[in-house]
C-alpha atoms as a PDB file:
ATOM      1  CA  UNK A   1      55.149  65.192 126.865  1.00  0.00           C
ATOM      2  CA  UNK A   2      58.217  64.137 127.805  1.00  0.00           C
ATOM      3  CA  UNK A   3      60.162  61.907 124.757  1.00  0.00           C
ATOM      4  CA  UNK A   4      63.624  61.124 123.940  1.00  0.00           C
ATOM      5  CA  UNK A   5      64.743  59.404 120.585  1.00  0.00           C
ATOM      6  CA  UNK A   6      64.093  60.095 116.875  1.00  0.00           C
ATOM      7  CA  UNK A   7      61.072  61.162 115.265  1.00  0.00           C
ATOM      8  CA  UNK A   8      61.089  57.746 113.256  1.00  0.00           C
ATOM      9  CA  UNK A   9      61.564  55.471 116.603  1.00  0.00           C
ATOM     10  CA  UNK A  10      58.732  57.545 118.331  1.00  0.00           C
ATOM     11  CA  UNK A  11      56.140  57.055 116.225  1.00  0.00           C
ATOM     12  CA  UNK A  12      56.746  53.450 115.513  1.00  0.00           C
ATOM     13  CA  UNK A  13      56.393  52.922 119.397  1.00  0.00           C
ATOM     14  CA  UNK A  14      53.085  55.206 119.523  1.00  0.00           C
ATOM     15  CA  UNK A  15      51.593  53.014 116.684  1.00  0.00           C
ATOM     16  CA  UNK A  16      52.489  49.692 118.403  1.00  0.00           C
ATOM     17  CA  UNK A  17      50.733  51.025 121.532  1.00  0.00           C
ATOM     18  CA  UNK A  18      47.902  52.796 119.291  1.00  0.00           C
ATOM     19  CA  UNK A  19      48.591  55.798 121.027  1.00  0.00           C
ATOM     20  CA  UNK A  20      48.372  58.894 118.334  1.00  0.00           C
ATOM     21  CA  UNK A  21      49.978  62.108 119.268  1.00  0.00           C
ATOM     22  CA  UNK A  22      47.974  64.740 120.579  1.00  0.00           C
ATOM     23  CA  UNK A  23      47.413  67.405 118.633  1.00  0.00           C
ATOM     24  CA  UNK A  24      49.886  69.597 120.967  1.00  0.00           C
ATOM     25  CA  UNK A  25      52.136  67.113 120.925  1.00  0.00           C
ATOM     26  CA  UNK A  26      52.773  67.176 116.951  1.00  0.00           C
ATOM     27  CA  UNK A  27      51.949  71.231 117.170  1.00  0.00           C
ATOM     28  CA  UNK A  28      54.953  71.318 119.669  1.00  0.00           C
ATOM     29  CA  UNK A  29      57.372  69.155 117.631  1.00  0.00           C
ATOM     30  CA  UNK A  30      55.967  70.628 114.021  1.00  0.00           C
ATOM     31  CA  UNK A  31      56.835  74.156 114.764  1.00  0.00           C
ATOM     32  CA  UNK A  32      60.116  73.453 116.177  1.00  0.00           C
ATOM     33  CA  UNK A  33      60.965  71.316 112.900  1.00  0.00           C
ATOM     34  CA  UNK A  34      59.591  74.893 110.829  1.00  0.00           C
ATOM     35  CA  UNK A  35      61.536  77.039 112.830  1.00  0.00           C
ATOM     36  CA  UNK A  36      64.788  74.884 112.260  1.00  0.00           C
ATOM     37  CA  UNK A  37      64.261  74.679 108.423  1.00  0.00           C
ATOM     38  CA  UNK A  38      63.650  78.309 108.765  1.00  0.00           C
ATOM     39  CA  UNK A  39      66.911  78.475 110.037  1.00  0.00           C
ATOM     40  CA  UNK A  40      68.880  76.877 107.744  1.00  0.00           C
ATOM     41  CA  UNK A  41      66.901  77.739 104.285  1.00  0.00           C
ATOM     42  CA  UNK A  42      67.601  81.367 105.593  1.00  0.00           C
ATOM     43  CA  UNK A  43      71.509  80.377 105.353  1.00  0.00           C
ATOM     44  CA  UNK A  44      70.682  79.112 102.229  1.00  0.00           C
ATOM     45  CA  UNK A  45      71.148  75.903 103.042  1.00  0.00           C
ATOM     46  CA  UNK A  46      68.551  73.185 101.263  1.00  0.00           C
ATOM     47  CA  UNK A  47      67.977  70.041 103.699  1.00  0.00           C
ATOM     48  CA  UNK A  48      66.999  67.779 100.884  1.00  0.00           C
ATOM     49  CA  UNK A  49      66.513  64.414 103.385  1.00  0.00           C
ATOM     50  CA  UNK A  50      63.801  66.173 106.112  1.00  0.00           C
ATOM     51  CA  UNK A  51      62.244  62.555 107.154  1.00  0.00           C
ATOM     52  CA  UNK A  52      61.512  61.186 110.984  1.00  0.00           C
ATOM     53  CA  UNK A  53      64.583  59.640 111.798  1.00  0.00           C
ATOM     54  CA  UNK A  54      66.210  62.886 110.976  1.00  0.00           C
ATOM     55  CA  UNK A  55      64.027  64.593 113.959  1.00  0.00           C
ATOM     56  CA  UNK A  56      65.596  64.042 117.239  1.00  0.00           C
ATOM     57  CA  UNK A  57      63.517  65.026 120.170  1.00  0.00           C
ATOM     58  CA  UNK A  58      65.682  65.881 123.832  1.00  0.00           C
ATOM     59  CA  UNK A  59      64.747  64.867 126.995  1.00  0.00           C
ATOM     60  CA  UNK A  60      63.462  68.406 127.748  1.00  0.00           C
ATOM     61  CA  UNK A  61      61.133  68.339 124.627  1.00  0.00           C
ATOM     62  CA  UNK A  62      63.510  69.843 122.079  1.00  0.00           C
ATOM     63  CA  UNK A  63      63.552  69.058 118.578  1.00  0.00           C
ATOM     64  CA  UNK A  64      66.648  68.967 116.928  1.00  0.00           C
ATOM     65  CA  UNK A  65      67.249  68.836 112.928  1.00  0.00           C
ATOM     66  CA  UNK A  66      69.726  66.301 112.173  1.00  0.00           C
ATOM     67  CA  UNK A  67      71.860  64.693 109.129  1.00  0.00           C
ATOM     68  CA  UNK A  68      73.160  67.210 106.901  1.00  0.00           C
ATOM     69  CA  UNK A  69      74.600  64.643 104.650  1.00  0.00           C
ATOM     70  CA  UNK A  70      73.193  65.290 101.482  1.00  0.00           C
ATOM     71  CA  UNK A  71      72.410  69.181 102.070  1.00  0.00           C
ATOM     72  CA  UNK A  72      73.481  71.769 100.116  1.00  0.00           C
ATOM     73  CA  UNK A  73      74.310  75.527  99.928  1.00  0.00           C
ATOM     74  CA  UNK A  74      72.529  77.447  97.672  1.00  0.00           C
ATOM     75  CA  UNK A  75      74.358  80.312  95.789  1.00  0.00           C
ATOM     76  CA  UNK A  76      71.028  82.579  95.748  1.00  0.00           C
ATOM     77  CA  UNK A  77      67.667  81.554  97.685  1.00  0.00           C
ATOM     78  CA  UNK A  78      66.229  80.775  94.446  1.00  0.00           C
ATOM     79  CA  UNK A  79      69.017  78.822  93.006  1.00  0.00           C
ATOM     80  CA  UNK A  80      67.779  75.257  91.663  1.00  0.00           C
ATOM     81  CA  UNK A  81      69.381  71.733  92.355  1.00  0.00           C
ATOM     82  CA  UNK A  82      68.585  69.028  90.186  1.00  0.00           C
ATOM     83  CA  UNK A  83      70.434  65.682  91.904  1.00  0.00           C
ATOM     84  CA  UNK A  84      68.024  62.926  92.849  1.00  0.00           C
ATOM     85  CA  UNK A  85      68.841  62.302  96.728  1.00  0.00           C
ATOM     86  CA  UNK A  86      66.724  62.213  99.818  1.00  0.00           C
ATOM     87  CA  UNK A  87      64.341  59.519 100.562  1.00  0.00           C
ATOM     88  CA  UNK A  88      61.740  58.292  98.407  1.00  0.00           C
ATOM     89  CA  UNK A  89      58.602  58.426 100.840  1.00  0.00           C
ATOM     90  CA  UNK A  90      59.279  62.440 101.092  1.00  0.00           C
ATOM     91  CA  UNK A  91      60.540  63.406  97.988  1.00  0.00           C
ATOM     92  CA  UNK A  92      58.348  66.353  95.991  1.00  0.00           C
ATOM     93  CA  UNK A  93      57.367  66.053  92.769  1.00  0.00           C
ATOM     94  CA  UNK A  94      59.444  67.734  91.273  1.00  0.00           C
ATOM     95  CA  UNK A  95      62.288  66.104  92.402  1.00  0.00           C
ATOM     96  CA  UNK A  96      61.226  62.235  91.404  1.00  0.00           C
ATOM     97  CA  UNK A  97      60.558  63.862  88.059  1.00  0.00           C
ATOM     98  CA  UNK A  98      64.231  64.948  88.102  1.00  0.00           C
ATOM     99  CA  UNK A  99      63.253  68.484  87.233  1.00  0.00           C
ATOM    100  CA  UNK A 100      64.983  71.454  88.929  1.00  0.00           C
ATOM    101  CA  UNK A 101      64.057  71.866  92.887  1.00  0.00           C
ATOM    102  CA  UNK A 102      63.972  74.492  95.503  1.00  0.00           C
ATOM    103  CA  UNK A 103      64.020  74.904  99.239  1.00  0.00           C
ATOM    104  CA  UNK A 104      60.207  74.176  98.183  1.00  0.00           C
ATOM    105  CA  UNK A 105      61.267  70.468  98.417  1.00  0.00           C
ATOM    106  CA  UNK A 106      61.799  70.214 101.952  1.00  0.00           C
ATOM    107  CA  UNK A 107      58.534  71.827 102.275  1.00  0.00           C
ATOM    108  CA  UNK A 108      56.600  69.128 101.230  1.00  0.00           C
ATOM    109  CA  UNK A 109      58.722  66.571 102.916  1.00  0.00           C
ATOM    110  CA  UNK A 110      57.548  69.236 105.866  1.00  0.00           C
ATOM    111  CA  UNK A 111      54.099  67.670 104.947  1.00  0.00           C
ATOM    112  CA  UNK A 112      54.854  64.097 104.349  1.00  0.00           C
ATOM    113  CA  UNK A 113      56.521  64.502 107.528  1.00  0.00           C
ATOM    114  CA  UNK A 114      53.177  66.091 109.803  1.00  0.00           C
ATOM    115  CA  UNK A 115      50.995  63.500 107.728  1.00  0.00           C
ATOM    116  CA  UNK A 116      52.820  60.831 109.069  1.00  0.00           C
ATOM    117  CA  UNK A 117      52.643  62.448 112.610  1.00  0.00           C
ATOM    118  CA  UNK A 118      49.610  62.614 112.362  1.00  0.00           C
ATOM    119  CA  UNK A 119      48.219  59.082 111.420  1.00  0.00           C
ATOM    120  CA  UNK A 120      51.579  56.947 111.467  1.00  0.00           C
ATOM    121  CA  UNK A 121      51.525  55.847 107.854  1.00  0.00           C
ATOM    122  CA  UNK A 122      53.511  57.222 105.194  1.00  0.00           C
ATOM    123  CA  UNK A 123      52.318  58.087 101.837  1.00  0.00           C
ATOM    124  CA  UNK A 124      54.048  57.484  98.875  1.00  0.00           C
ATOM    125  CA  UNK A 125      53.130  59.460  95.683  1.00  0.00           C
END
């Protein structure tokens, strides 16, 4: 595997050509995407717009998290946010219901995010 672009970009070619990721393929990109929002949740740090064309994969099969424009910094780990922002297709529940959210939202955008690796549609709740 050797793919350069965004997440968003990639998969939109693969579906064109019918060609689904392996499953090493979105096991290689999927834990690199975990390990970044690892990262920054443990800075406290909610991503709160985790979608594909916010993936950027290197040349040398690196993922990189990108656009931190709506983010925010969390006083405590636990701290709530209430705004509505981030993108429709991958916001949580709890968010479209404009109740209080953790760093449990970008979790399930996590999800939406391997479901759409995995069969290149995306799912809107």
């Amino acid at each position: 595997m050797d793919i350069d672009g965004d997440l968003s970009s990639i998969i939109k070619q693969r579906k064109e050509a019918k060609k689904y990721f392996t499953e090493d393929e979105i096991m290689h990109i999927f834990v690199q995407i975990c390990l970044a929002l690892k990262h920054i949740h443990s800075s406290r740090i909610l991503h709160r717009d985790l979608k594909a064309s916010n993936v950027f994969l290197t040349g040398n099969n690196c993922v990189k998290l990108g656009d931190f424009g709506i983010s925010k910094l969390l006083e405590g780990t636990l701290e709530p946010s209430i705004s509505l922002v981030g993108t429709p297709y991958y916001m949580s529940p709890e968010v479209c219901q404009s109740k209080p959210y953790t760093m449990r939202s970008d979790i399930w955008a996590l999800g939406c995010l391997l479901y759409e690796m995995c069969t290149f549609e995306v799912k809107n709740i």
